[in-house]
N, C-alpha and C. Protein backbone atom coordinates (compact mmCIF):
# COMPACT_ATOMS: atom_id res chain seq x y z
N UNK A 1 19.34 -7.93 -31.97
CA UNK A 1 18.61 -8.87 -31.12
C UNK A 1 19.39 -10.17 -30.95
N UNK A 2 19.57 -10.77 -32.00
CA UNK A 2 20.91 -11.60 -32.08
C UNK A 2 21.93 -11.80 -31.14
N UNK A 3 22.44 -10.48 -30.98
CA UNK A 3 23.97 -10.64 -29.80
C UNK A 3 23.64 -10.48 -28.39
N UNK A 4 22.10 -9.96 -28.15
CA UNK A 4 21.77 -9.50 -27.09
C UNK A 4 21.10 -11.02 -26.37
N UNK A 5 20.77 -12.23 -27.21
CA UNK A 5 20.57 -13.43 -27.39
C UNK A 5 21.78 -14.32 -26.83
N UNK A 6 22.51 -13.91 -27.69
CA UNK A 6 23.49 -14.70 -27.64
C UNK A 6 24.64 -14.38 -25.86
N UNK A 7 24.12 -13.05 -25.60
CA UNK A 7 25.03 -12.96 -24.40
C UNK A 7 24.51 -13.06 -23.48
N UNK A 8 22.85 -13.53 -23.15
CA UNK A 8 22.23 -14.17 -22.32
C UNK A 8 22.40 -15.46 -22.33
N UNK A 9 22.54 -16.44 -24.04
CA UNK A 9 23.13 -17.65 -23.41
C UNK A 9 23.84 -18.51 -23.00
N UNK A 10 25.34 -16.91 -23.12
CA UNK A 10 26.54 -17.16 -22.71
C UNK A 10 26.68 -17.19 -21.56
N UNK A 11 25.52 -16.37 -20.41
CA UNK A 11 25.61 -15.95 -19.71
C UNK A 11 24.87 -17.43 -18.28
N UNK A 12 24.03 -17.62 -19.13
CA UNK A 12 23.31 -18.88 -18.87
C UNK A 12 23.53 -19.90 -18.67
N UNK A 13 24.88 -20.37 -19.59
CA UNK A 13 25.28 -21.52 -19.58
C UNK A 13 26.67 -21.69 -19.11
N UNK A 14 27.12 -20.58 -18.53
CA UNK A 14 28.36 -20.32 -17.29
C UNK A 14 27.73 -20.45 -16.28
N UNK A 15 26.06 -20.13 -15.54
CA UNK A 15 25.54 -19.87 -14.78
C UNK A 15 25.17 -21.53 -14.48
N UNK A 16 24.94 -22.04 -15.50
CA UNK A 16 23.96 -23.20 -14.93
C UNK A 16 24.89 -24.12 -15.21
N UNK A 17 25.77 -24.30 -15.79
CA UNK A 17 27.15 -25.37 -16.15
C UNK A 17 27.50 -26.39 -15.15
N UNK A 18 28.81 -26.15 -15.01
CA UNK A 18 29.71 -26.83 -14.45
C UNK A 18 29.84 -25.91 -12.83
N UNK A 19 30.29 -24.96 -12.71
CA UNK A 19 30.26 -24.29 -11.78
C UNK A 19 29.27 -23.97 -10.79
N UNK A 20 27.75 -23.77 -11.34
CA UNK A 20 26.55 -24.36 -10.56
C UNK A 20 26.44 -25.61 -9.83
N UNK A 21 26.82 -26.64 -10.91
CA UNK A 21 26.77 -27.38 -10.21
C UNK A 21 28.07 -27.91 -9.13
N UNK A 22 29.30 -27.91 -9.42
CA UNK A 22 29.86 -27.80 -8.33
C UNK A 22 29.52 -26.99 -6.79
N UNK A 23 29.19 -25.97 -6.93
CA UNK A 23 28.62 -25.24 -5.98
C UNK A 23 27.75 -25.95 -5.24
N UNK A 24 26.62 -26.39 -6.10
CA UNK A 24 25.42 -26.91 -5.56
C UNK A 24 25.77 -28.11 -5.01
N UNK A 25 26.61 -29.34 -5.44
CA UNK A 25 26.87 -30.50 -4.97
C UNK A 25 28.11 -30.33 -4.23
N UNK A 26 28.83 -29.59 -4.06
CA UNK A 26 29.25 -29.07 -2.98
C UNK A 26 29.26 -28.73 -1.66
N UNK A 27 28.76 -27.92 -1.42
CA UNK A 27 27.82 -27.01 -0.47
C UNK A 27 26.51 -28.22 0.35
N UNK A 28 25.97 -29.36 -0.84
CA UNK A 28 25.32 -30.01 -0.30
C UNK A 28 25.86 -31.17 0.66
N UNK A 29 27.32 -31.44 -0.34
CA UNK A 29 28.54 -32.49 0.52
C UNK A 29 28.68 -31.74 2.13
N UNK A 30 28.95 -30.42 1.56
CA UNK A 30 29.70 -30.24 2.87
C UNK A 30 28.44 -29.65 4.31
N UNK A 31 27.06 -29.55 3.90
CA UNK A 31 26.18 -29.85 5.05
C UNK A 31 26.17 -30.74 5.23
N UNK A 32 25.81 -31.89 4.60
CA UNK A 32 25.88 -32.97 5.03
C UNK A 32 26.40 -33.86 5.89
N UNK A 33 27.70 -33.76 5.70
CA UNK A 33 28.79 -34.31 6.49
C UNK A 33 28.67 -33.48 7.45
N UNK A 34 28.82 -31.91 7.67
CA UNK A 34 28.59 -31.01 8.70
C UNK A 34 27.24 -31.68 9.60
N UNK A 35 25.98 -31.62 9.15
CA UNK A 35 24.99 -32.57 9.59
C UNK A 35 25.15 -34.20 10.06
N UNK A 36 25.78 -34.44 10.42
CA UNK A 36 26.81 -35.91 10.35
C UNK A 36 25.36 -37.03 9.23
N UNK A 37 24.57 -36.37 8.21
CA UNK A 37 24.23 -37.18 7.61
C UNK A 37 22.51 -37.88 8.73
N UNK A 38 22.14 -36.56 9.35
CA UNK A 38 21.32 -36.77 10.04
C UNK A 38 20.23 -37.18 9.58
N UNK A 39 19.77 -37.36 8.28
CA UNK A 39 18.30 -36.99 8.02
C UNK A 39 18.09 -38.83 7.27
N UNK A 40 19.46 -39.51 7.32
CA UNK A 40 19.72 -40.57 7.14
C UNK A 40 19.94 -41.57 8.15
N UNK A 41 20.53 -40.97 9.29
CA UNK A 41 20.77 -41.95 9.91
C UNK A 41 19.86 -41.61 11.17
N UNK A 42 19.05 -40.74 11.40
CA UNK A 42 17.81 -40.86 12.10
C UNK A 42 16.44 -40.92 11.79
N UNK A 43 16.65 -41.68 10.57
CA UNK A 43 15.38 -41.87 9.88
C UNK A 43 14.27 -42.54 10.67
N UNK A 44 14.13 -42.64 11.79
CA UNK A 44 12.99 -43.79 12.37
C UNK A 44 12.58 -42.21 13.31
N UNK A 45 13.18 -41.51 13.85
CA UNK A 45 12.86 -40.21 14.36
C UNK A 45 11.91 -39.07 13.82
N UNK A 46 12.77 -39.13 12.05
CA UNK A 46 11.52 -38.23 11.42
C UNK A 46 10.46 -38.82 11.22
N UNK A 47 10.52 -40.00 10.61
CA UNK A 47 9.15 -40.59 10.28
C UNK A 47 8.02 -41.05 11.71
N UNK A 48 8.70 -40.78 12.97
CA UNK A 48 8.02 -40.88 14.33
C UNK A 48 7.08 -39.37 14.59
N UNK A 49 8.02 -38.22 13.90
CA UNK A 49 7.54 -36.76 14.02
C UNK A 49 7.06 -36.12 12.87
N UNK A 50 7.18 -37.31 11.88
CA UNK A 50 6.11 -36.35 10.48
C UNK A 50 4.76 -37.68 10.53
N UNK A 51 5.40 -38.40 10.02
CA UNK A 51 3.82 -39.47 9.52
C UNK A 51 3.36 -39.85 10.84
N UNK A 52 4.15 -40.32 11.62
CA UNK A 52 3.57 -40.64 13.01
C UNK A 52 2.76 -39.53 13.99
N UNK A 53 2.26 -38.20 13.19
CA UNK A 53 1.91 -37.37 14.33
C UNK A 53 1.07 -36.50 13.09
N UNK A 54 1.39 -37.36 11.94
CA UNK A 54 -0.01 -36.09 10.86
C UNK A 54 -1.17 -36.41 11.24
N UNK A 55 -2.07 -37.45 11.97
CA UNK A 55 -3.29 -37.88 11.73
C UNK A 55 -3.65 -36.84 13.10
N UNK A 56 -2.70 -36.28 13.88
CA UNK A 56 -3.12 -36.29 15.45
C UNK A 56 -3.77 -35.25 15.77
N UNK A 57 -4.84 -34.85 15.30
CA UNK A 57 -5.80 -33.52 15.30
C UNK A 57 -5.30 -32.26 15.12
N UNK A 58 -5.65 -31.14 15.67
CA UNK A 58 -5.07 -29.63 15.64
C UNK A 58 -4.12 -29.51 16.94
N UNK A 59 -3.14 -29.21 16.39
CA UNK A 59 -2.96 -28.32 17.92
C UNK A 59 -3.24 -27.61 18.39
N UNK A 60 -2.30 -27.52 19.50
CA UNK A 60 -3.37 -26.81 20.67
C UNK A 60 -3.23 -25.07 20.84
N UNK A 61 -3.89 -24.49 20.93
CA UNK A 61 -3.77 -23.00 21.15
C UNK A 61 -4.61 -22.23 19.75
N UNK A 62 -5.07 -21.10 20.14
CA UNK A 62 -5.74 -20.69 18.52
C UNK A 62 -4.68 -20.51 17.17
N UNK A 63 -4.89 -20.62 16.20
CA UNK A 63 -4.68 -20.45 15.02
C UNK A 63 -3.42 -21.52 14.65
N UNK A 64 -3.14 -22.59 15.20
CA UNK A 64 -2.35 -23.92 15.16
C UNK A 64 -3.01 -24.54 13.80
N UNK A 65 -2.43 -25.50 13.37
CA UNK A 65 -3.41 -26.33 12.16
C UNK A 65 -2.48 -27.66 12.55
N UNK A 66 -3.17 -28.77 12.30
CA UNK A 66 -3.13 -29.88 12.49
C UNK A 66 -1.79 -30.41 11.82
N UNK A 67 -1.39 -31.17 12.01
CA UNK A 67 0.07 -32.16 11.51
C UNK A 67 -0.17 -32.28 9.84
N UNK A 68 -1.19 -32.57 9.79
CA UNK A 68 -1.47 -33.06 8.33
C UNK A 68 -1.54 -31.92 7.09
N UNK A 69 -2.64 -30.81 7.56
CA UNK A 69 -2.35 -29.78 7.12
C UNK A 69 -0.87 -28.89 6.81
N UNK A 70 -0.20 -29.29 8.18
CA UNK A 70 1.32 -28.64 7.62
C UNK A 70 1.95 -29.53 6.55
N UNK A 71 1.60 -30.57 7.21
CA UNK A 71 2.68 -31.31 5.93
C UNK A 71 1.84 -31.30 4.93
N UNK A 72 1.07 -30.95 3.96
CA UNK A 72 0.16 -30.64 2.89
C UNK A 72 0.62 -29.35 2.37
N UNK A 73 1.13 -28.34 3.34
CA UNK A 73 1.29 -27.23 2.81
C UNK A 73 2.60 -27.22 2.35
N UNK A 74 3.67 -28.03 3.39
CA UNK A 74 4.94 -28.33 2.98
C UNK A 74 5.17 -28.36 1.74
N UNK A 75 4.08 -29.18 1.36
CA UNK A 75 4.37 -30.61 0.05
C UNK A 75 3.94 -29.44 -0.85
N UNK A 76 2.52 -28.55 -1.38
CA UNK A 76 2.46 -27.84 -2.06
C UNK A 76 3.76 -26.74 -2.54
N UNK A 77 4.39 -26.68 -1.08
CA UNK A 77 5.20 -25.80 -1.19
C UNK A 77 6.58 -26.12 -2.51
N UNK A 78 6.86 -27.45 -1.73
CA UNK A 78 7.88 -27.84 -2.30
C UNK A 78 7.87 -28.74 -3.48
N UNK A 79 7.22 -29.42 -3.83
CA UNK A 79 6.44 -29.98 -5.11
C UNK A 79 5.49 -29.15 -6.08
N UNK A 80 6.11 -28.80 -7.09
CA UNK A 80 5.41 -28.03 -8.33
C UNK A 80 5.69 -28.62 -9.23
N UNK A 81 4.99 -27.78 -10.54
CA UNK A 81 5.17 -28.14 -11.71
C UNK A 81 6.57 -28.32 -12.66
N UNK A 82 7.54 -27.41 -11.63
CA UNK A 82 8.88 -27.67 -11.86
C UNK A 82 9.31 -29.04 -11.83
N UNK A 83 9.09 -29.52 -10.73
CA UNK A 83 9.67 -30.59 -10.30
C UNK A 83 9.66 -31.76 -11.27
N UNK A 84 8.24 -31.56 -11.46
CA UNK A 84 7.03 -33.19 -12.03
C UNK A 84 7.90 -32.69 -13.89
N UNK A 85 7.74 -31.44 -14.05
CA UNK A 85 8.66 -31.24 -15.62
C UNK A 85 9.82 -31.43 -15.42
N UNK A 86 10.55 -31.12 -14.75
CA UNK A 86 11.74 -31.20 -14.70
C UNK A 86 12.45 -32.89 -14.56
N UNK A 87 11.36 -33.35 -13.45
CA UNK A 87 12.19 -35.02 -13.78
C UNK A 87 11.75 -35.35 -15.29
N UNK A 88 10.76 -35.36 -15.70
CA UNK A 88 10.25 -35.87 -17.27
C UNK A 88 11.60 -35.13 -18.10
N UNK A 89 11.59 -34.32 -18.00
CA UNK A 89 12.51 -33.92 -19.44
C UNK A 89 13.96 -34.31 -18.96
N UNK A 90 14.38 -34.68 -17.70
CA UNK A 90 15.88 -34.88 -17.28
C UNK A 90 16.04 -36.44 -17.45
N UNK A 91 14.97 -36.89 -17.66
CA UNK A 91 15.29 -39.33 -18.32
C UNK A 91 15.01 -38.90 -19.44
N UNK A 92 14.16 -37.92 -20.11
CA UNK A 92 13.79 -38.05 -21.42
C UNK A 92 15.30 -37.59 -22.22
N UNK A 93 15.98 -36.52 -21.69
CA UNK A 93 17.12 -36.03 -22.13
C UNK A 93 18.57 -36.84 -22.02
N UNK A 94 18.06 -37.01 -20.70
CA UNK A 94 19.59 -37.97 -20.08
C UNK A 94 19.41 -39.52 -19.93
N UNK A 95 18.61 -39.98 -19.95
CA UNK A 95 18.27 -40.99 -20.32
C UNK A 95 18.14 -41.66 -18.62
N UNK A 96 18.48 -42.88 -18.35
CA UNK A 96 17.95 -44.18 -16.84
C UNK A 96 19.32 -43.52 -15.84
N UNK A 97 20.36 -42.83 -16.53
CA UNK A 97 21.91 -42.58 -15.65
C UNK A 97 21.27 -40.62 -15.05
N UNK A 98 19.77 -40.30 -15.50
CA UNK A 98 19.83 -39.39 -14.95
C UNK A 98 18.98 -39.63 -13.87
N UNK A 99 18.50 -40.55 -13.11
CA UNK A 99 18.30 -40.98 -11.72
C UNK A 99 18.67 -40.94 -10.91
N UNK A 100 19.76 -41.48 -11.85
CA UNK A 100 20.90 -41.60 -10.34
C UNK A 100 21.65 -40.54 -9.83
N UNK A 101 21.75 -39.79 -10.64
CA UNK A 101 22.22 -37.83 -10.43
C UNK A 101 20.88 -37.50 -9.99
N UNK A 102 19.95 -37.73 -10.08
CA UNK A 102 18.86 -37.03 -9.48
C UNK A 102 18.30 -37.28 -7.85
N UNK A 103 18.76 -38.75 -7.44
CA UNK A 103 19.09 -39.09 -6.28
C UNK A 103 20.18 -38.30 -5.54
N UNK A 104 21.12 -38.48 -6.07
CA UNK A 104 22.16 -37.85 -5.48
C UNK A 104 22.07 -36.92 -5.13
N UNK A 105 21.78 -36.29 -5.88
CA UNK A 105 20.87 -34.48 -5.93
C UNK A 105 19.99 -34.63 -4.45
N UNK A 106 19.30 -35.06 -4.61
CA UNK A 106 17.87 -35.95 -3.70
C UNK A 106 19.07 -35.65 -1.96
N UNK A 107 19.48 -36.71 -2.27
CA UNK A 107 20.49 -36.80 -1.34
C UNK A 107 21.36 -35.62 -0.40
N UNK A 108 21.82 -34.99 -1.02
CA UNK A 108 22.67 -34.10 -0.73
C UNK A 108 21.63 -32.68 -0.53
N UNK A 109 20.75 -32.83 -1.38
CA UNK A 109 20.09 -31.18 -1.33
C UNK A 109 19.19 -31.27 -0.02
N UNK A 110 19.18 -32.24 0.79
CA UNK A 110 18.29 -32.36 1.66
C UNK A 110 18.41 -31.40 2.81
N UNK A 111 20.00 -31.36 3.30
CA UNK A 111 20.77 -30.74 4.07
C UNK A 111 20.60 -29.14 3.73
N UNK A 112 20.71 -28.92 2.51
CA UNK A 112 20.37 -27.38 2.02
C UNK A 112 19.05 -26.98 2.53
N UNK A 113 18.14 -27.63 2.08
CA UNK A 113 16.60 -27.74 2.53
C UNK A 113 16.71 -27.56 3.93
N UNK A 114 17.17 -28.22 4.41
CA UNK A 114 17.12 -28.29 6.48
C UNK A 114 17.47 -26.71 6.31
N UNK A 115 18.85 -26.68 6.09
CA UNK A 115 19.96 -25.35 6.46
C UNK A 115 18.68 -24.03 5.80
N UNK A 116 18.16 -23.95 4.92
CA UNK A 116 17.24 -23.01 4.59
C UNK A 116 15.79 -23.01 5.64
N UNK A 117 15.68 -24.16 5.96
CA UNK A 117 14.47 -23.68 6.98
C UNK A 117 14.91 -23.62 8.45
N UNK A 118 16.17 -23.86 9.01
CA UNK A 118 16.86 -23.54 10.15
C UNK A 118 16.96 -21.97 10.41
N UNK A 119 17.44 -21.47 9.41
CA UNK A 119 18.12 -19.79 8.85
C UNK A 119 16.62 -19.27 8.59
N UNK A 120 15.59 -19.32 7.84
CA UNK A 120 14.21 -19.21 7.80
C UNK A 120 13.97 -18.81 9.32
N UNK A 121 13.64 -19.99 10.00
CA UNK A 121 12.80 -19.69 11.37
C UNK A 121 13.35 -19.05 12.19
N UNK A 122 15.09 -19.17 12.48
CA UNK A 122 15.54 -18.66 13.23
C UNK A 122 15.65 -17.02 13.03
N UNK A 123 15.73 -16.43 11.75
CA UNK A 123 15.74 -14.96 11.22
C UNK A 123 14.59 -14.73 11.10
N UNK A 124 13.27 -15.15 11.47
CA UNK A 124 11.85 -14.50 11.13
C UNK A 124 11.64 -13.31 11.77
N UNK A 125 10.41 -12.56 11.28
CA UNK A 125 10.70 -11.22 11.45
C UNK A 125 8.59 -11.56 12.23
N UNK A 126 8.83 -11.01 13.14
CA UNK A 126 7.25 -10.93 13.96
C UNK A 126 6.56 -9.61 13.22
N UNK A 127 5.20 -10.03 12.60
CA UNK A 127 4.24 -8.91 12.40
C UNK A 127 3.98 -8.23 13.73
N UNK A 128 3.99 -6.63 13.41
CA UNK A 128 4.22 -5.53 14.74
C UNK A 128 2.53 -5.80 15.20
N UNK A 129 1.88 -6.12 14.56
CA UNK A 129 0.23 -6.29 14.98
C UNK A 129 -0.46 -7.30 15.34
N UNK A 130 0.32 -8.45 15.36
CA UNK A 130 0.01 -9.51 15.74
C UNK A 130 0.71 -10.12 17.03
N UNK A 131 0.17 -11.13 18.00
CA UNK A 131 0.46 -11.80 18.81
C UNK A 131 1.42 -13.15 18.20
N UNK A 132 1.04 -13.90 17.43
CA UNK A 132 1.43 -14.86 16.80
C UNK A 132 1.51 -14.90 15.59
N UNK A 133 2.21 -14.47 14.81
CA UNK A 133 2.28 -14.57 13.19
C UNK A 133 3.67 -13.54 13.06
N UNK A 134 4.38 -14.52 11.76
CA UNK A 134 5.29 -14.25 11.40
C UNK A 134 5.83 -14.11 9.76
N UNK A 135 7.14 -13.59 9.40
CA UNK A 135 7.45 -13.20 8.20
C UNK A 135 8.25 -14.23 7.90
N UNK A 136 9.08 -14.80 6.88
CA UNK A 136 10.04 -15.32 6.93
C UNK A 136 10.30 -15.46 5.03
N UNK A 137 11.33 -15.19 4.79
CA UNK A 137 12.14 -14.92 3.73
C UNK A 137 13.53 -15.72 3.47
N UNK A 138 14.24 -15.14 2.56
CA UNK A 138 15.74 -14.78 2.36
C UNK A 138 16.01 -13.52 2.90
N UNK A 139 15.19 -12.76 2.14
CA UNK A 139 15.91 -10.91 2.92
C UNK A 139 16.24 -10.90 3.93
N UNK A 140 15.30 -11.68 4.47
CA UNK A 140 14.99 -11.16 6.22
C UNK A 140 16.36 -12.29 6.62
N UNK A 141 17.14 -13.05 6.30
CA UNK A 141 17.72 -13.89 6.50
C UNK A 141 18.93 -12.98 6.19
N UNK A 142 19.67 -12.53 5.03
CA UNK A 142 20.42 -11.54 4.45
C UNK A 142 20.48 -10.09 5.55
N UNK A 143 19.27 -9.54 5.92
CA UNK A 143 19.37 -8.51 6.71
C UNK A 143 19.86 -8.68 8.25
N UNK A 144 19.17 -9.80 8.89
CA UNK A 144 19.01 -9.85 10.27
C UNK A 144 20.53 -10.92 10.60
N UNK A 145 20.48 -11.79 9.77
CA UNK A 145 21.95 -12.80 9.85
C UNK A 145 23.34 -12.42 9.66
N UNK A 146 23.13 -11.69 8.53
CA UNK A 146 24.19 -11.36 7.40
C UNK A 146 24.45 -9.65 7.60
N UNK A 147 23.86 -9.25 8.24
CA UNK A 147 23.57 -7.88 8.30
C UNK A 147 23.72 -7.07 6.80
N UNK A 148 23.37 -7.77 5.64
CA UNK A 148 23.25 -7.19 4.30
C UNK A 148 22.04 -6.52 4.09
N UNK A 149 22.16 -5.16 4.65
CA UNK A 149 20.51 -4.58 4.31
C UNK A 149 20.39 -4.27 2.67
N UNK A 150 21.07 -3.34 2.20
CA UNK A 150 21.22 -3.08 0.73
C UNK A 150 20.48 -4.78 -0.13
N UNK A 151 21.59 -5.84 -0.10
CA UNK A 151 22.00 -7.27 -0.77
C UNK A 151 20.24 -7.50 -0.33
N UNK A 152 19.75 -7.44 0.96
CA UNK A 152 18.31 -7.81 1.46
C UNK A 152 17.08 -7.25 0.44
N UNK A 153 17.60 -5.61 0.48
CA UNK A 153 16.61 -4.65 -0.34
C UNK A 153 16.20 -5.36 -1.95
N UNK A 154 17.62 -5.63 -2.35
CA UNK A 154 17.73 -6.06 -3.66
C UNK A 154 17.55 -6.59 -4.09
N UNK A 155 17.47 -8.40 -3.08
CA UNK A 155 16.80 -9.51 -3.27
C UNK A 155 15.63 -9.37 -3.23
N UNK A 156 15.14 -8.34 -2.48
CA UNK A 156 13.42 -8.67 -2.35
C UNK A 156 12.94 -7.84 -3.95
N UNK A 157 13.60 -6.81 -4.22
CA UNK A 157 12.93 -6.22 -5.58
C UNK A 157 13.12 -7.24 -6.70
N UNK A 158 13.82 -8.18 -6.50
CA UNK A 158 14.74 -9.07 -7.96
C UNK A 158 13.15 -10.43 -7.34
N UNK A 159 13.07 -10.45 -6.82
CA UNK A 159 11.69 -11.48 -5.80
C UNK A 159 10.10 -11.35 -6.74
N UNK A 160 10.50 -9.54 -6.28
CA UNK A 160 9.31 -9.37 -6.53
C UNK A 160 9.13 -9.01 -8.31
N UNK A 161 9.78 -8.62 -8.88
CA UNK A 161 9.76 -8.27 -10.36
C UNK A 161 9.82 -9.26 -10.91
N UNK A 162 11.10 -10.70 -10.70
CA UNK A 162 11.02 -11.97 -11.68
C UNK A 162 9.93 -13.01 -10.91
N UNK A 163 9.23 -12.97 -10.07
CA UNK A 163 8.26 -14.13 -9.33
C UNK A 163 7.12 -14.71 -10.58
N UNK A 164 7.00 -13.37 -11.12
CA UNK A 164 6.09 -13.65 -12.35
C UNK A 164 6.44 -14.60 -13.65
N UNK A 165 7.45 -14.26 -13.88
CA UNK A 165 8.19 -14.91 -14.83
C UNK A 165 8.40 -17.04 -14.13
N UNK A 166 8.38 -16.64 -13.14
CA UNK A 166 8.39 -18.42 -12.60
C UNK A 166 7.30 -19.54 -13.01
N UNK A 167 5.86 -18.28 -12.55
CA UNK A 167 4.70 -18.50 -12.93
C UNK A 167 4.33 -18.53 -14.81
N UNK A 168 5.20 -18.16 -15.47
CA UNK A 168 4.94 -18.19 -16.80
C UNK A 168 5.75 -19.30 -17.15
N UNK A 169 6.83 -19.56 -16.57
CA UNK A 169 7.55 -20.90 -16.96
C UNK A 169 6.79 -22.02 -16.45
N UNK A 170 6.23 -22.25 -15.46
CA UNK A 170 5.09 -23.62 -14.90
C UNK A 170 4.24 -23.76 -16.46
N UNK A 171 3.20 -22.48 -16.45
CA UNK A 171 2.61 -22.47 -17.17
C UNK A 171 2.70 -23.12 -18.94
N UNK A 172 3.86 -22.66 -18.92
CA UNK A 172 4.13 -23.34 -20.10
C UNK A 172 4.58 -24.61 -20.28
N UNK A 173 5.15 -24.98 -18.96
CA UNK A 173 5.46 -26.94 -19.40
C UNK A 173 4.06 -27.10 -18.76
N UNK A 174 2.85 -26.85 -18.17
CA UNK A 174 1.81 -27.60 -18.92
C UNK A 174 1.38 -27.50 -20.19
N UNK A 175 1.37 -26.35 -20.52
CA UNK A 175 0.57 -26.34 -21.64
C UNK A 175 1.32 -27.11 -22.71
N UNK A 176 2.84 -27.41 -22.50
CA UNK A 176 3.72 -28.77 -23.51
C UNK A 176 3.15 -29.61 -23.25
N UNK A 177 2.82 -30.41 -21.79
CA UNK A 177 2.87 -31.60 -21.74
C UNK A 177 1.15 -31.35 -21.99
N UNK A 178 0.27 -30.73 -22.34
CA UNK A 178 -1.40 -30.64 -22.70
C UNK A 178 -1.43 -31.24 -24.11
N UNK A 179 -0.29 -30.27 -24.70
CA UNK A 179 -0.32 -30.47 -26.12
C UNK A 179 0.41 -31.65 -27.11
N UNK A 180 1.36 -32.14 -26.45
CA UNK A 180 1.88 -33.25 -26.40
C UNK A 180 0.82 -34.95 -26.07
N UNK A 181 -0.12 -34.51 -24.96
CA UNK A 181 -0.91 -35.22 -24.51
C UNK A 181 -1.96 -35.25 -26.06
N UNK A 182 -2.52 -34.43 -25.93
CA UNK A 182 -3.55 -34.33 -26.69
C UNK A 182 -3.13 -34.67 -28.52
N UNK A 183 -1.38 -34.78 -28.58
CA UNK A 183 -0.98 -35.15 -29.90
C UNK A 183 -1.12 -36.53 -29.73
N UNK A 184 -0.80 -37.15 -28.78
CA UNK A 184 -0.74 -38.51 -28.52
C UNK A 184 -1.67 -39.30 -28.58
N UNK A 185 -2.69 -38.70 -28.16
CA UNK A 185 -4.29 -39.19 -27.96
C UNK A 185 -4.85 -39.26 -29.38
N UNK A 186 -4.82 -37.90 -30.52
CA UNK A 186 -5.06 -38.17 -31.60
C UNK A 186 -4.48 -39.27 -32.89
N UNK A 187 -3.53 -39.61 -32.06
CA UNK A 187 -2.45 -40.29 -32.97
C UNK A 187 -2.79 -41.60 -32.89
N UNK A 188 -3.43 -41.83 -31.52
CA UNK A 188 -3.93 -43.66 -31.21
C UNK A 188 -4.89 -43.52 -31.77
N UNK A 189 -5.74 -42.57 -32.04
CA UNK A 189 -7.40 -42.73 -32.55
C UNK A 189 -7.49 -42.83 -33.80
């Protein structure tokens, strides 16, 4: 059990290292600049087409939902329990200098974010039974873009078998930060 341990966290910590992150801050440099840095320097545009247009009722046509509602679902989407744990334990670990990597991060991953929901909408896959409603993935991004049907198949089984395991990791940095809470609370009393 031991070595079978040990070569997962060999495996882990090549994975998530140095080379992850080059990749990742990488890849984010080079949308960016590819993006000439759009999401910065037309900042009076988005905030004209997100906050300036959430209050503005439903749209129009059946099954539309209002500005506000999308951006609600956005935000669920993209804000979890990851996030809210993940900054806590990255100042608690790295101390006030991990902000500023976390900005940066902030910064650069924004462009990834765009480039994933560009590739998203543009590769969506139409339900055969519906008028208006759609699929949208990675696979379907991998299959229809990339023409990787196999790499598509594979991602969606690796999707669907570890999705659970995501949900057990949330789960457990609450139940740290519950128990942590609730040590804290006894400790003032």
């Amino acid at each position: 059990m031991n070595g079978l341990l040990l070569v997962i966290q060999t495996i882990s910590d090549f994975l998530w290292g140095t080379p992850m992150t080059i990749a990742l801050i990488g890849t984010g440099l080079y949308l960016s600049i590819k993006f000439k840095f759009r999401y910065i320097t037309k900042i009076k545009f988005h905030f004209q087409n997100t906050f300036g247009k959430m209050f503005k009722g439903k749209g129009e046509g059946e099954g539309t939902v209002s500005g506000f509602a999308a951006a609600c679902t956005a935000m669920a989407n993209t804000i979890g329990v990851g996030n809210i744990g993940g900054v806590a334990t990255a100042i608690t670990m790295g101390g006030p200098g991990a902000i500023f990597w976390m900005w940066i991060s902030a910064l650069l991953g924004m462009s990834t974010k765009a480039c994933e929901i560009i590739l998203g909408q543009r590769y969506r896959v139409k339900y055969k039974n519906s008028m208006d409603e759609y699929m949208c993935d990675r696979s379907f991004v991998m299959k229809n873009a990339l023409g990787w049907k196999k790499g598509a198949f594979l991602l969606a089984i690796c999707c669907f078998v570890l999705g659970p395991w995501t949900c057990c990791v949330q789960t457990e940095s609450v139940v740290n930060s519950l128990k942590e809470g609730k040590r804290f609370i006894l400790g003032c009393c």
